[in-house]
Structure formats: C-alpha cells, structure tokens
Protein backbone atom coordinates (compact mmCIF):
# COMPACT_ATOMS: atom_id res chain seq x y z
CA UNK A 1 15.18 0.29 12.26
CA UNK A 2 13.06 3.33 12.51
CA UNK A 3 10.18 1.21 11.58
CA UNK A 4 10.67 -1.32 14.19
CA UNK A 5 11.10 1.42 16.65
CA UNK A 6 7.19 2.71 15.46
CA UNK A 7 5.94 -0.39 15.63
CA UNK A 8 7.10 -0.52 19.68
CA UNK A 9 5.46 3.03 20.27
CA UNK A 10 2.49 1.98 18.69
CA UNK A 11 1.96 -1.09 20.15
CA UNK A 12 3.07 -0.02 24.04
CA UNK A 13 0.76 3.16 23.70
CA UNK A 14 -1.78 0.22 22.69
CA UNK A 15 -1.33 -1.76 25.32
CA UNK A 16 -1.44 1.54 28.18
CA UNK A 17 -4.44 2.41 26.37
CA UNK A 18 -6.21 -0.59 27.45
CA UNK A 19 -4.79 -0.69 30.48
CA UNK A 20 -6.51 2.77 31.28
CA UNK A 21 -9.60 2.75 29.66
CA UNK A 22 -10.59 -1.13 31.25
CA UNK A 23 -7.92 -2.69 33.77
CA UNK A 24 -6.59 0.68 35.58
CA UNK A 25 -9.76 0.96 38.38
CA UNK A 26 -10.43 -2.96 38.65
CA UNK A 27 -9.28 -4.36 42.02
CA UNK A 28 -6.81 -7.82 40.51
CA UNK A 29 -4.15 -5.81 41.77
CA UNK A 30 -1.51 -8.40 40.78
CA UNK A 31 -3.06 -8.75 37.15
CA UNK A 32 -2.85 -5.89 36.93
CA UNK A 33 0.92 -5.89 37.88
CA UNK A 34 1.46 -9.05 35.28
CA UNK A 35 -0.29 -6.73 32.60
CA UNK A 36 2.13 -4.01 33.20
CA UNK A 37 5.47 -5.48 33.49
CA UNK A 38 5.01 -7.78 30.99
CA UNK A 39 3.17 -5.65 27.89
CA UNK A 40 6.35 -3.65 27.61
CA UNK A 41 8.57 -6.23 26.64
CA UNK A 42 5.92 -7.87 24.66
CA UNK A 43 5.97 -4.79 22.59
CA UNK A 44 9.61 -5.14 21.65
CA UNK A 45 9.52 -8.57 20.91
CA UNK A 46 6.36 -8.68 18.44
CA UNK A 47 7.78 -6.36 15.80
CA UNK A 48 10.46 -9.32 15.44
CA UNK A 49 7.81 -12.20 15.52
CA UNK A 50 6.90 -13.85 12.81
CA UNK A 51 4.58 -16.43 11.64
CA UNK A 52 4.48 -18.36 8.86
CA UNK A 53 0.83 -19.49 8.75
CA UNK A 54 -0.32 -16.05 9.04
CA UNK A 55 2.00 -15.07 6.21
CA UNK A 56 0.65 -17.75 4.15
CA UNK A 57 -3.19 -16.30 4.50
CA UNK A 58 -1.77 -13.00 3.54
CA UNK A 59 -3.86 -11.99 0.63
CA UNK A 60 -1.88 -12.66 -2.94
CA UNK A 61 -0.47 -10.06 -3.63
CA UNK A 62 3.63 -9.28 -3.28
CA UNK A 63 5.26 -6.46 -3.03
CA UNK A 64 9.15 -6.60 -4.23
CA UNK A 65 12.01 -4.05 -4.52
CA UNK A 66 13.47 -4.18 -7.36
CA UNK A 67 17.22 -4.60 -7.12
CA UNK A 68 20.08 -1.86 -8.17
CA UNK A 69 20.85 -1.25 -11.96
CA UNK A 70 23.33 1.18 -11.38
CA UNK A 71 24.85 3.72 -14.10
CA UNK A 72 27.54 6.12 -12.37
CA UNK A 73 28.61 5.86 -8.82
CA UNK A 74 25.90 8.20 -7.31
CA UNK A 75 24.47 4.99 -5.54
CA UNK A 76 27.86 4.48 -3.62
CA UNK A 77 27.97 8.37 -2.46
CA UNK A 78 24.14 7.44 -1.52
CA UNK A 79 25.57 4.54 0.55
CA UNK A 80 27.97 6.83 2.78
CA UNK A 81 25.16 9.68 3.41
CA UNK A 82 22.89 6.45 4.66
CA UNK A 83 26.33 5.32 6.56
CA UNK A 84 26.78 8.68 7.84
CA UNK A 85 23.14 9.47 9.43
CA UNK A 86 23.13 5.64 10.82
CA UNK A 87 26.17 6.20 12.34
CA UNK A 88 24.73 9.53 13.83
CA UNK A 89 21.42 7.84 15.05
CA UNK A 90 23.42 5.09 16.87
CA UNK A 91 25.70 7.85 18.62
CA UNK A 92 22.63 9.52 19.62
CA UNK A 93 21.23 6.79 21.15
CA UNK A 94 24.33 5.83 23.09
CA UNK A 95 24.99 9.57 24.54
CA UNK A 96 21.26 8.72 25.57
CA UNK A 97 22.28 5.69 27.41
CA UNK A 98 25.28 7.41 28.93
CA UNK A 99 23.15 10.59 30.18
CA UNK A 100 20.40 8.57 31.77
CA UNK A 101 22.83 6.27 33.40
CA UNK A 102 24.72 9.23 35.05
CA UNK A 103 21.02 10.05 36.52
CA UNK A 104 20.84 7.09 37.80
CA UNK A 105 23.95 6.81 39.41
CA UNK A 106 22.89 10.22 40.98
CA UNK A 107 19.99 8.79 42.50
CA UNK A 108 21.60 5.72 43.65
CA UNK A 109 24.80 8.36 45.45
CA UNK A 110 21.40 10.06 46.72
CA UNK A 111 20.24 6.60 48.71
CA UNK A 112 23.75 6.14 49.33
CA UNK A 113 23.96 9.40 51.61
CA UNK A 114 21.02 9.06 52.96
CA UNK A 115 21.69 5.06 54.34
CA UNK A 116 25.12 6.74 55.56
CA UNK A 117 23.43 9.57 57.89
CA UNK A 118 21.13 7.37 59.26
CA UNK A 119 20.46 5.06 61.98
CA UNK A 120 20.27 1.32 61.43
CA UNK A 121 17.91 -0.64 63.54
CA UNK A 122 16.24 -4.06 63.13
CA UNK A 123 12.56 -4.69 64.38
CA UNK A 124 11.16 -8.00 64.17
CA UNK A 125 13.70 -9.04 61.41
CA UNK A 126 13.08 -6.12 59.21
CA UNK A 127 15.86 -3.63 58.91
CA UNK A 128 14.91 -0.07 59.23
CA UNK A 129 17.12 2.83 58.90
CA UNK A 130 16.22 6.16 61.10
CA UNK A 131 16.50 9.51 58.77
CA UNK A 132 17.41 12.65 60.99
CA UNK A 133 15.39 15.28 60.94
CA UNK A 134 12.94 14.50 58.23
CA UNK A 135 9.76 12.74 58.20
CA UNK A 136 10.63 10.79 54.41
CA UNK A 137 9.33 7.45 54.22
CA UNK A 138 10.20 4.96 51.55
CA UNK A 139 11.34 1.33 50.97
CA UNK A 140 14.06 -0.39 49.08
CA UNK A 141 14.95 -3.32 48.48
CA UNK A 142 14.91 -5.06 52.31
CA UNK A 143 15.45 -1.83 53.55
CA UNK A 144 12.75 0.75 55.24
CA UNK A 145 13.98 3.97 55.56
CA UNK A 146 12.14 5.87 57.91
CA UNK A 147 12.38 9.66 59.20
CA UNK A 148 12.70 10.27 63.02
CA UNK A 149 10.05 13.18 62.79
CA UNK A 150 7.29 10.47 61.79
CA UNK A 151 4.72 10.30 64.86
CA UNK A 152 4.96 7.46 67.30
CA UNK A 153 1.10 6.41 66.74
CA UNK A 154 1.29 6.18 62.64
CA UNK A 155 4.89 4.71 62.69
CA UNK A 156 3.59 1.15 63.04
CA UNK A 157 1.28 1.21 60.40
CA UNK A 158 3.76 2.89 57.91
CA UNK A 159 6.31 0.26 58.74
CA UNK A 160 3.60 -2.59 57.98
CA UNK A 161 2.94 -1.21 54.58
CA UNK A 162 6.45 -1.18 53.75
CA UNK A 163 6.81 -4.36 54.96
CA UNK A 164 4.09 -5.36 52.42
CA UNK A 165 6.53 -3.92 49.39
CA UNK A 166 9.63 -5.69 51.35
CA UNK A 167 7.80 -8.68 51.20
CA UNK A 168 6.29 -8.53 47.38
CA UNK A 169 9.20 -7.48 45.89
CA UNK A 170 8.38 -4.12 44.10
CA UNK A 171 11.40 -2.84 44.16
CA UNK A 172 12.34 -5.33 41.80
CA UNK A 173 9.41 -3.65 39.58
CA UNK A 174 10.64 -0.32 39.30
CA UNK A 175 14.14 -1.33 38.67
CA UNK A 176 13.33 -3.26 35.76
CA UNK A 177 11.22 -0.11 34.30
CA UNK A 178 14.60 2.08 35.39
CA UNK A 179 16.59 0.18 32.89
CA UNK A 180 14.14 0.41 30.16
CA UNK A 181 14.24 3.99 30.77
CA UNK A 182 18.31 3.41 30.16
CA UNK A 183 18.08 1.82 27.02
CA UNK A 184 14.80 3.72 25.85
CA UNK A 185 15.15 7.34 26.68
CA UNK A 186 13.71 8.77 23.99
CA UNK A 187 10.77 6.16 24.98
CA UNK A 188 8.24 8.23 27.01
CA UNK A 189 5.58 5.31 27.21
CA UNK A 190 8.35 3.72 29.64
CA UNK A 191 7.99 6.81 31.83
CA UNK A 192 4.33 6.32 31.80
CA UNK A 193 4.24 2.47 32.41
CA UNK A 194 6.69 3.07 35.38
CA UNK A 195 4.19 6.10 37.33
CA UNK A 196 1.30 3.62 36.69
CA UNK A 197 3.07 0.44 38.66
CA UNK A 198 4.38 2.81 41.27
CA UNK A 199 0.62 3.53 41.66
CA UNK A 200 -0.63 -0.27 41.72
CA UNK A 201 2.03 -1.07 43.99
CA UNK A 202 0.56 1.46 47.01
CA UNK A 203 -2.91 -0.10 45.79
CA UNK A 204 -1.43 -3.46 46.98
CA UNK A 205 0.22 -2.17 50.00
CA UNK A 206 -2.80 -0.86 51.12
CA UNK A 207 -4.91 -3.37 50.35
CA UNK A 208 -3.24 -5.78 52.08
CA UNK A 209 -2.84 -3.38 55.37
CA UNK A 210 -6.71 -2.75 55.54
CA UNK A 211 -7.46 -6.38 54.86
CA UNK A 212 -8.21 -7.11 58.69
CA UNK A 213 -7.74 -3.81 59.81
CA UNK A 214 -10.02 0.10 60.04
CA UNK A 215 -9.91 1.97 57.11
CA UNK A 216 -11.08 4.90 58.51
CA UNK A 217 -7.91 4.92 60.96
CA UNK A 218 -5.75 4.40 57.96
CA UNK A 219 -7.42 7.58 55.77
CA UNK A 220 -6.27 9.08 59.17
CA UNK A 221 -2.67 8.51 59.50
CA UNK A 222 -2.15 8.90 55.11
CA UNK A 223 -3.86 12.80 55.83
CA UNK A 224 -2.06 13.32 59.06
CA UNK A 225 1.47 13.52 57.90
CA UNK A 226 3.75 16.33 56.26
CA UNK A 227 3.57 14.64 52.42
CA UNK A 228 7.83 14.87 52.18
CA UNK A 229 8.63 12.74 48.95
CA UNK A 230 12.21 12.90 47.58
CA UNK A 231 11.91 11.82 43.49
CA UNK A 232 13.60 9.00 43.47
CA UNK A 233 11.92 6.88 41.00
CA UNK A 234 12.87 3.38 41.97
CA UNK A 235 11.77 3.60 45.31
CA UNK A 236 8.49 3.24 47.13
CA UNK A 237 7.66 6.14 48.64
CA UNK A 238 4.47 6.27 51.40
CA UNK A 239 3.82 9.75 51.56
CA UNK A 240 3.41 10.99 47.65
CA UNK A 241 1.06 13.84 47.74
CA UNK A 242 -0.53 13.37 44.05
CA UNK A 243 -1.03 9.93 44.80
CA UNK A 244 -3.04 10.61 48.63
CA UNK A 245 -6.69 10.63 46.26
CA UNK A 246 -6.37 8.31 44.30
CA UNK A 247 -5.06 5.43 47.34
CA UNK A 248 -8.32 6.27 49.27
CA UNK A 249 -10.30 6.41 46.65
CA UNK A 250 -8.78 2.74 45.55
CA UNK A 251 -9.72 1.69 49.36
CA UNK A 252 -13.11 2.37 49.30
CA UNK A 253 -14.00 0.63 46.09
CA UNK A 254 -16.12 -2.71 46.26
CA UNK A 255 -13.78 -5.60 45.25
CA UNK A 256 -14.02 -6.40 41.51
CA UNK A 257 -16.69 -8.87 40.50
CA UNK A 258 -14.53 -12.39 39.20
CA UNK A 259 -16.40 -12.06 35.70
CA UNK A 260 -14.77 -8.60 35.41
CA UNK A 261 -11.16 -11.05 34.86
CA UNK A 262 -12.81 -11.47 31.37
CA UNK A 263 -11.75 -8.15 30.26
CA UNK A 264 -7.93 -9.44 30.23
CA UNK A 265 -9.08 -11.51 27.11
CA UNK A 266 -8.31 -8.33 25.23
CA UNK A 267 -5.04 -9.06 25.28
CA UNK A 268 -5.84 -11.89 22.41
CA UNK A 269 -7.36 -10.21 19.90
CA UNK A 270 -4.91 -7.31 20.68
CA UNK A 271 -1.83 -9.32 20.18
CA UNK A 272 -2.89 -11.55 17.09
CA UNK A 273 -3.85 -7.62 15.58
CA UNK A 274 -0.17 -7.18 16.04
CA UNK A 275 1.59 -10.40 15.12
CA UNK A 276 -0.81 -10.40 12.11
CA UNK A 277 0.35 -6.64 11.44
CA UNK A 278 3.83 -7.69 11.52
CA UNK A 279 3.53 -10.41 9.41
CA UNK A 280 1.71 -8.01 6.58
CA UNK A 281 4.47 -5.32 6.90
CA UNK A 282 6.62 -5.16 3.94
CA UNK A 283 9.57 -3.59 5.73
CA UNK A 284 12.34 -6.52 5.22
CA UNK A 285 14.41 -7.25 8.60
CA UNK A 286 18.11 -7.79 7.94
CA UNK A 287 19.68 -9.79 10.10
CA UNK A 288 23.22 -7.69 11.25
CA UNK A 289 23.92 -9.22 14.65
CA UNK A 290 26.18 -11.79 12.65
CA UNK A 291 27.76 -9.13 10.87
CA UNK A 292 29.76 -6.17 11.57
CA UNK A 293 29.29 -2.56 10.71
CA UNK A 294 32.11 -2.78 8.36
CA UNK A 295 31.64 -6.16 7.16
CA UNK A 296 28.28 -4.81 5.80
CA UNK A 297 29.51 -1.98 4.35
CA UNK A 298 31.92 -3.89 2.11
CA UNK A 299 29.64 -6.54 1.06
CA UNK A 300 26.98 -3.43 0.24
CA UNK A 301 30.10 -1.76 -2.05
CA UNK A 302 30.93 -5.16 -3.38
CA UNK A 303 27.67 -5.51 -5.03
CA UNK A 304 27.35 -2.36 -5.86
CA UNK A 305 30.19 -2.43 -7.71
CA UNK A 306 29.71 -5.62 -9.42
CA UNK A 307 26.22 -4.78 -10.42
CA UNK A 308 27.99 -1.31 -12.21
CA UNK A 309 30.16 -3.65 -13.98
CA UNK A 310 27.16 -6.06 -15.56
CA UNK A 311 24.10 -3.52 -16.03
CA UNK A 312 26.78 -0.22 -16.95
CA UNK A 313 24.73 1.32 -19.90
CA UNK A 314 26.04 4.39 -21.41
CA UNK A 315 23.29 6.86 -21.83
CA UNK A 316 24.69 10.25 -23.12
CA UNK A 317 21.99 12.78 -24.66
CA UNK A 318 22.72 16.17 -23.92
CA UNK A 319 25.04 15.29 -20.68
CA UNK A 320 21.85 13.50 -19.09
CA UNK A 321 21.25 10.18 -17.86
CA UNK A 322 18.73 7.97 -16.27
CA UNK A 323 19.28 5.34 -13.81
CA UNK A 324 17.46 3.04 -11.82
CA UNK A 325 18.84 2.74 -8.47
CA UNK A 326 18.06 0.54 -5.03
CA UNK A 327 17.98 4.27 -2.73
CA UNK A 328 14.85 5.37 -2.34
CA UNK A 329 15.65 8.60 -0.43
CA UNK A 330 19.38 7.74 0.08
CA UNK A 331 19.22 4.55 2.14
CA UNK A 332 20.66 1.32 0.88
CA UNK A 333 17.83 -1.45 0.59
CA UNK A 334 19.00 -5.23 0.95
CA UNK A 335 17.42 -8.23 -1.20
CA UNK A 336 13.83 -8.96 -0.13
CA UNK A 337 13.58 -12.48 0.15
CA UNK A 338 11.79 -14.04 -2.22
CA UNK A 339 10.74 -17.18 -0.26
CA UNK A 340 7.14 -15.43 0.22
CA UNK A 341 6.39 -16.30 -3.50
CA UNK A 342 6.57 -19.73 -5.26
CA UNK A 343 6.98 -17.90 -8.61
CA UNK A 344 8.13 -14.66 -9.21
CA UNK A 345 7.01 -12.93 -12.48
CA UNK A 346 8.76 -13.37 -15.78
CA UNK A 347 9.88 -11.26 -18.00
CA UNK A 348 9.71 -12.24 -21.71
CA UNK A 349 12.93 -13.90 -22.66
CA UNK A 350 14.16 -14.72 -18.69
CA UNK A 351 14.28 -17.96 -17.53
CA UNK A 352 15.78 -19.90 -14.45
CA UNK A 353 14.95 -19.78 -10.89
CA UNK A 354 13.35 -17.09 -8.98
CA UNK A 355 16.65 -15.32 -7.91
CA UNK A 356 18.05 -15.68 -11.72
CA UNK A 357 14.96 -13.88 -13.43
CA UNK A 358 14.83 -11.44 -10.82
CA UNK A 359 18.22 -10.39 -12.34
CA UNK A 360 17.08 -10.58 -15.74
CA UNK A 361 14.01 -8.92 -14.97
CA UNK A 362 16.14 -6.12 -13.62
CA UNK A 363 17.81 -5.72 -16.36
CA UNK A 364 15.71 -5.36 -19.04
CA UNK A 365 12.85 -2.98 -17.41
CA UNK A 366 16.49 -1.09 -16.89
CA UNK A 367 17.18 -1.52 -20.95
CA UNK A 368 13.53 0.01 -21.37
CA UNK A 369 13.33 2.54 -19.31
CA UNK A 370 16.97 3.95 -20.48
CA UNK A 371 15.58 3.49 -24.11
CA UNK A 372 12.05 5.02 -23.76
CA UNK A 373 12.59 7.95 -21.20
CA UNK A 374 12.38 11.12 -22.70
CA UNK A 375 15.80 12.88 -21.31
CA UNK A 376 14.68 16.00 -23.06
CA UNK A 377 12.08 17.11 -20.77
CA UNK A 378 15.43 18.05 -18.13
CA UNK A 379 15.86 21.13 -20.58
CA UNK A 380 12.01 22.14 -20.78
CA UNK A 381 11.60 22.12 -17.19
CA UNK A 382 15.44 23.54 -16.60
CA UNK A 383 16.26 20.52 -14.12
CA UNK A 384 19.56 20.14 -12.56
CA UNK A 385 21.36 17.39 -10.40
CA UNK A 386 19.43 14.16 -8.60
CA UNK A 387 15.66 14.06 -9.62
CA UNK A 388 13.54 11.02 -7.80
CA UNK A 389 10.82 9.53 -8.91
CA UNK A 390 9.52 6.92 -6.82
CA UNK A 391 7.23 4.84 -9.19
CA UNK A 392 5.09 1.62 -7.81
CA UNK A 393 2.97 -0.76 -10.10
CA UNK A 394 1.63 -4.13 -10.20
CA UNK A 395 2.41 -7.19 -12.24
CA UNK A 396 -1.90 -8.99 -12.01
CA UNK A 397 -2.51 -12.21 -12.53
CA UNK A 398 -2.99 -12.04 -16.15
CA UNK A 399 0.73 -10.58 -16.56
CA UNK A 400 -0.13 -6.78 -17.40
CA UNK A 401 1.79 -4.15 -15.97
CA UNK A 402 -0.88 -1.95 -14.15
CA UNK A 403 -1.97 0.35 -11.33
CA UNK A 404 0.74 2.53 -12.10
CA UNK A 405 1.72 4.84 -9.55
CA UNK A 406 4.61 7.78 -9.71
CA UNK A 407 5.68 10.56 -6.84
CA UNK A 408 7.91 13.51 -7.76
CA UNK A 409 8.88 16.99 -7.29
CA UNK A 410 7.58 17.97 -10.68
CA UNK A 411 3.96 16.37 -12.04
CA UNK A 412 5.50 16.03 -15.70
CA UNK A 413 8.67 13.63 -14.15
CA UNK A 414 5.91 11.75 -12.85
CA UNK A 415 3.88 11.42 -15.86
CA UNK A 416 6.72 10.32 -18.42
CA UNK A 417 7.96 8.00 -15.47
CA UNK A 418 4.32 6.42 -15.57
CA UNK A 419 4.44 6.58 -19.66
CA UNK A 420 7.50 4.68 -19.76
CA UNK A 421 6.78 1.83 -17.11
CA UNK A 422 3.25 1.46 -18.87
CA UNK A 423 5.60 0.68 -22.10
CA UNK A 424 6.82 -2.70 -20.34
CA UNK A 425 5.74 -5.93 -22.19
CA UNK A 426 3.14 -8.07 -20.79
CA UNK A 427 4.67 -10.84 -18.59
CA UNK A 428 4.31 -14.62 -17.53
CA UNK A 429 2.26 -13.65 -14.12
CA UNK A 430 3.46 -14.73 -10.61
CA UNK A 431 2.27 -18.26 -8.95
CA UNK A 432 1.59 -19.08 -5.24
CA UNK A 433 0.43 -22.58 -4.01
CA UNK A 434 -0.22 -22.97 -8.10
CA UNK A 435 -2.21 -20.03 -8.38
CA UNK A 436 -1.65 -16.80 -10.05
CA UNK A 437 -0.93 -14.14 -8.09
CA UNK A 438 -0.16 -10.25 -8.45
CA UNK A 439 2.88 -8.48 -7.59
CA UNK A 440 3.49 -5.11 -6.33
CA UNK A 441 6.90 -3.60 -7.65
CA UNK A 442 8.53 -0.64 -6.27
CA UNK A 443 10.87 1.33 -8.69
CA UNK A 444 13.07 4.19 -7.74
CA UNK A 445 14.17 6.01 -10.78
CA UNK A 446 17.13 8.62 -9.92
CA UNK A 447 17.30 11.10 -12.75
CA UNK A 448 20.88 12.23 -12.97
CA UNK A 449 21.40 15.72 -14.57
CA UNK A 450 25.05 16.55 -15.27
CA UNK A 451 26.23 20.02 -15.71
C-alpha cells in the first residue's frame, strides 16, 4: 500500500513538474485545463495498470520471495504487529477524511450565510445575489455573488467575467479537486494542482472578456478595487490579490504559436516511463476488495499454521534456533505469482509443477540453512531475542547460486548468513519462452535467541 501511495506522489509531482516548467505560461488555456484535471487521476490509476507485453520485454531476470518455513510461532505474533499498524494507518486516514470533510462543510455553512443575507436579483437570466456591505466578488455554481460596495462603472465587467465561469463550468473544476483533497489529505500535490486551475480559470475568464474588448480599461477596473477575497477554495473569486500580476501579465502575452501544442506530446513518453515502471516493480498487488479484513487474516493464520505443521524442524543447540520466515520487517508477504516465469528453478531432488517445487525448494534451502548455520556465533557476539538478516541472491542461468547479498545489525550475522546460502547445491536453472533465465531470491532469515 505504501508503495502504491509513492508511486502516486511521484508520478503527480511528475506530471506538475511539466506542467510548470513547459505548459504553465502557454496560452491553450483549455489544454491546459484537460492537462490538469485529468493528470491527477491518471496518477492513481497507473500504479494499478498493467501490461503484459511490457512485462514480457522485461529483461530475464525474476525476482521471487521465498515462501514461510516457519519454526515457533514468532511469525503469527509478526502477523498481529503488521495487523495492528495497518489497522492504525487505515484509522488515520479515515480521521483524515472526517477532519477535512468538517472543513468543508464549514465552508459550504460559510456560502450558506452569505446567500441568506443577501439580495437575490436576476439580470439577463443570470442570477446574482447582492452582499451588504462588502465589495466580495465570486461565482458559484449559476450563482454570482456580488458586494453592493462594488462601483457602478466596473460592475458590468465583473459580472461578464463571472458569467464566463457560469458559463464554462469551473466550479465543477474545483469541486472535483475539493474531494481529492477529502480522500487525499495527506496529499499536498492536490493542494497544488487545485491553486494552479483556480489560476487558469481567471486566465480564461479574462481572455475571453478582452477578446473584443480594451485591455487597458480592464487592467483599470482589476487595480481599482479593494482586493476583499474570503478563502473559500471552491469558488471563483475576481478580486484575489496574489493573483492581480500574474492575470495582467497573462493578458498581455502574444497568443501561443499552434506548433507550441507539440509540447503536450510529453505526456507519451512520460506515461509509457510510468506504465513501464509499474510493470518492472516487484512489489506484488493483492487483490483484497473481494475479501474482508478478517477473512484475510484467517486465511494468513491458516497457512501459517499449516506450513508450522509440514516444515516444523526442531533445532535446539544451546536454547537457539534459526528460522526462515516470510516477514521481512514484521509484515506478512502473500505468494508472488509465479505466472511471470515459464519455469521456476529446481532444486536437486524436486519435481512437479512450478507451485509444487517452489514448496520443495522451500524446504530444503530451510533443511540447509538449519543444518549449516553456525548457532554458536549468538554466544560470541552475546545476541539476544529476534536477529534479521535479510539475504538476496541469484539463481543464473547456468544454475549457481550467486551474487550473494546479506543486511544485518551485526557484519558477522551477515557473513555466516552469506556462508551458508553460498553452501546451496547447484540447481536446474529457470526457463522463459525456452530460454534460461536468472532468478533473484529474497530470503529473510529471523534468528531466534531464547533466553
């Protein structure tokens, strides 16, 4: 989950990247409005996207987790402490959802008073609402509101632009950003993406006002009124100080040139960078929406518990034990599917089908590294309770266990962890499409110290 959620940031702080270094000060306004309403969802979507074909020009090489040999019950306890921090994560996220919802029910009670002290009128089919003693402008909706302390000579032009955001729909725009800030609070790339369309959308009023009209006059009435803006961020607000630069600055720029449209191409090469990436990642989805929470967690202790029962190996020298174990830092990790592969490597003496010698496999690098670790070196180093070693190394094509890799607190764990996986017999190499491939293999080895 937290690696999907990376892969989001990443790619939305991507796609604003772009958007400011090459779209941001081109004059496609509604591109530019495409671009920016629909890169955010594109961003959530891609991390779940993906594609065979480009998975099949991966280059060969696999990397598998190898699957729980369990000896105790330390993997169970393992299970709950992952249980317990998911469970905190998702309560997190919904107290989140709960807190920026109240906000926005704030700002909605805010409209709310401010539609019920004011005026309602209706000029030329538009419906306008007259704010006492204020001179706040902003539209929602269908709906201008409009202080009664805006002068008579800039009213009609301020009406006309709102009518321009009436008429376009942009209210629509920043609603759909509000929600994503509901869902994705912690998200600050949604905050961003929302200031920057609130921007492009005065851009397009204003463009649209000046078409057949006097700039100059227009500068005029933006500079000539008190800049009164209450923060309200689904609403389009006229007067907004910090943006009073930048919207005459957008006005006197020459039109884009049409060949300048090429730059949107970038969002090709930008979005086969990320379906590609996806399909390389090696973080396996699980599919839960078909499951409960609890219906998970049983099927997890189920096989846990079955897999105690058939690879239980008592291992008793000097009250210490070694176990291999599917937790890699106390988070339960499901099958990888082994689809990707045609032929998984074999162990000397497995046979069957891919899911049967993974099992057997299992088992007996389990059987050797229980043999061949040297328990002793607990004592030497005066070790007590859960030692990981995370170990990683590579079945090649020719079979050989190589490119062995350990990580642990102390450097001599990792070098008997290394000594011992180095002691695994050569293999029957992996096949893809009838070639011989090599296979990465990730090994957690949980050395359990009992006092």
């Amino acid at each position: 989950m937290i690696h999907t959620i990376l892969q989001i940031l990443v790619f939305q702080l991507l796609f604003l990247a772009v958007y400011d270094l090459f779209l941001k000060k081109e004059t496609f306004f509604n591109l530019n409005r495409v671009y920016l309403l629909l890169t955010p969802i594109l961003s959530i979507v891609l991390p779940y996207v993906s594609l065979d074909f480009l998975q099949q020009n991966i280059p060969q090489e696999y990397v598998i987790q190898l699957p729980a040999v369990i000896l105790g019950n330390t993997a169970l306890e393992a299970g709950s402490d992952a249980t317990f921090w998911l469970s905190t994560l998702n309560s997190l996220w919904i107290i989140g959802i709960l807190a920026t919802s109240f906000i926005f029910s704030l700002k909605l009670l805010k409209i709310f008073k401010l539609r019920v002290s004011g005026t309602r009128e209706n000029i030329k089919g538009t419906s306008l609402i007259l704010l006492p003693e204020t001179d706040l402008v902003f539209s929602l909706f269908n709906t201008i509101y409009l202080g009664k302390d805006i002068s008579q000579e800039n009213k009609a032009s301020i009406i006309a632009h709102e009518k321009v955001h009436i008429q376009q729909k942009h209210s629509l725009d920043l609603l759909y950003f509000e929600l994503l800030r509901i869902v994705f609070w912690f998200n600050p790339l949604v905050y961003m993406f929302q200031n920057r369309i609130a921007t492009l959308h005065e851009y397009i009023a204003d463009s649209e006002i000046t078409r057949d009209k006097d700039k100059k006059q227009y500068y005029q009435n933006l500079l000539s009124e008190v800049f009164q803006t209450e923060q309200i961020s689904f609403v389009n607000t006229f007067f907004k100080q910090s943006l009073i630069k930048k919207r005459i600055i957008m006005l006197q720029k020459s039109k884009s040139q049409k060949g300048a449209q090429v730059k949107y191409l970038l969002l090709l090469p930008i979005i086969f960078s990320m379906l590609f990436y996806t399909a390389c990642s090696d973080n396996p989805k699980v599919d839960t929406d078909q499951q409960s929470e609890a219906e998970i967690l049983n099927k997890i202790k189920e096989q846990e518990e079955a897999k105690i029962e058939e690879y239980r190996i008592n291992q008793e020298k000097e009250n210490i034990t070694v176990q291999i174990d599917t937790i890699m830092g106390g988070d339960p990790v499901t099958d990888v599917p082994y689809s990707v592969i045609d032929q998984v490597p074999t162990y000397p003496g497995c046979s069957g089908d891919n899911e049967t010698m993974r099992k057997c496999m299992s088992s007996k690098i389990a059987e050797s590294i229980n043999s061949n670790f040297n328990t002793s070196i607990a004592n030497d180093l005066n070790l007590s309770g859960r030692q990981r070693i995370a170990v990683q190394f590579k079945i090649d094509k020719t079979g050989n266990v190589t490119d062995v890799r350990a990580r642990a607190k102390h450097p001599e764990l990792e070098t008997e962890a290394m000594r011992v996986v180095n002691l695994l017999p050569q293999m029957k190499p992996g096949e893809q499409k009838g070639e011989k491939v090599g296979v990465l293999y990730s090994l957690p080895i949980v050395f359990n110290i009992v006092e």
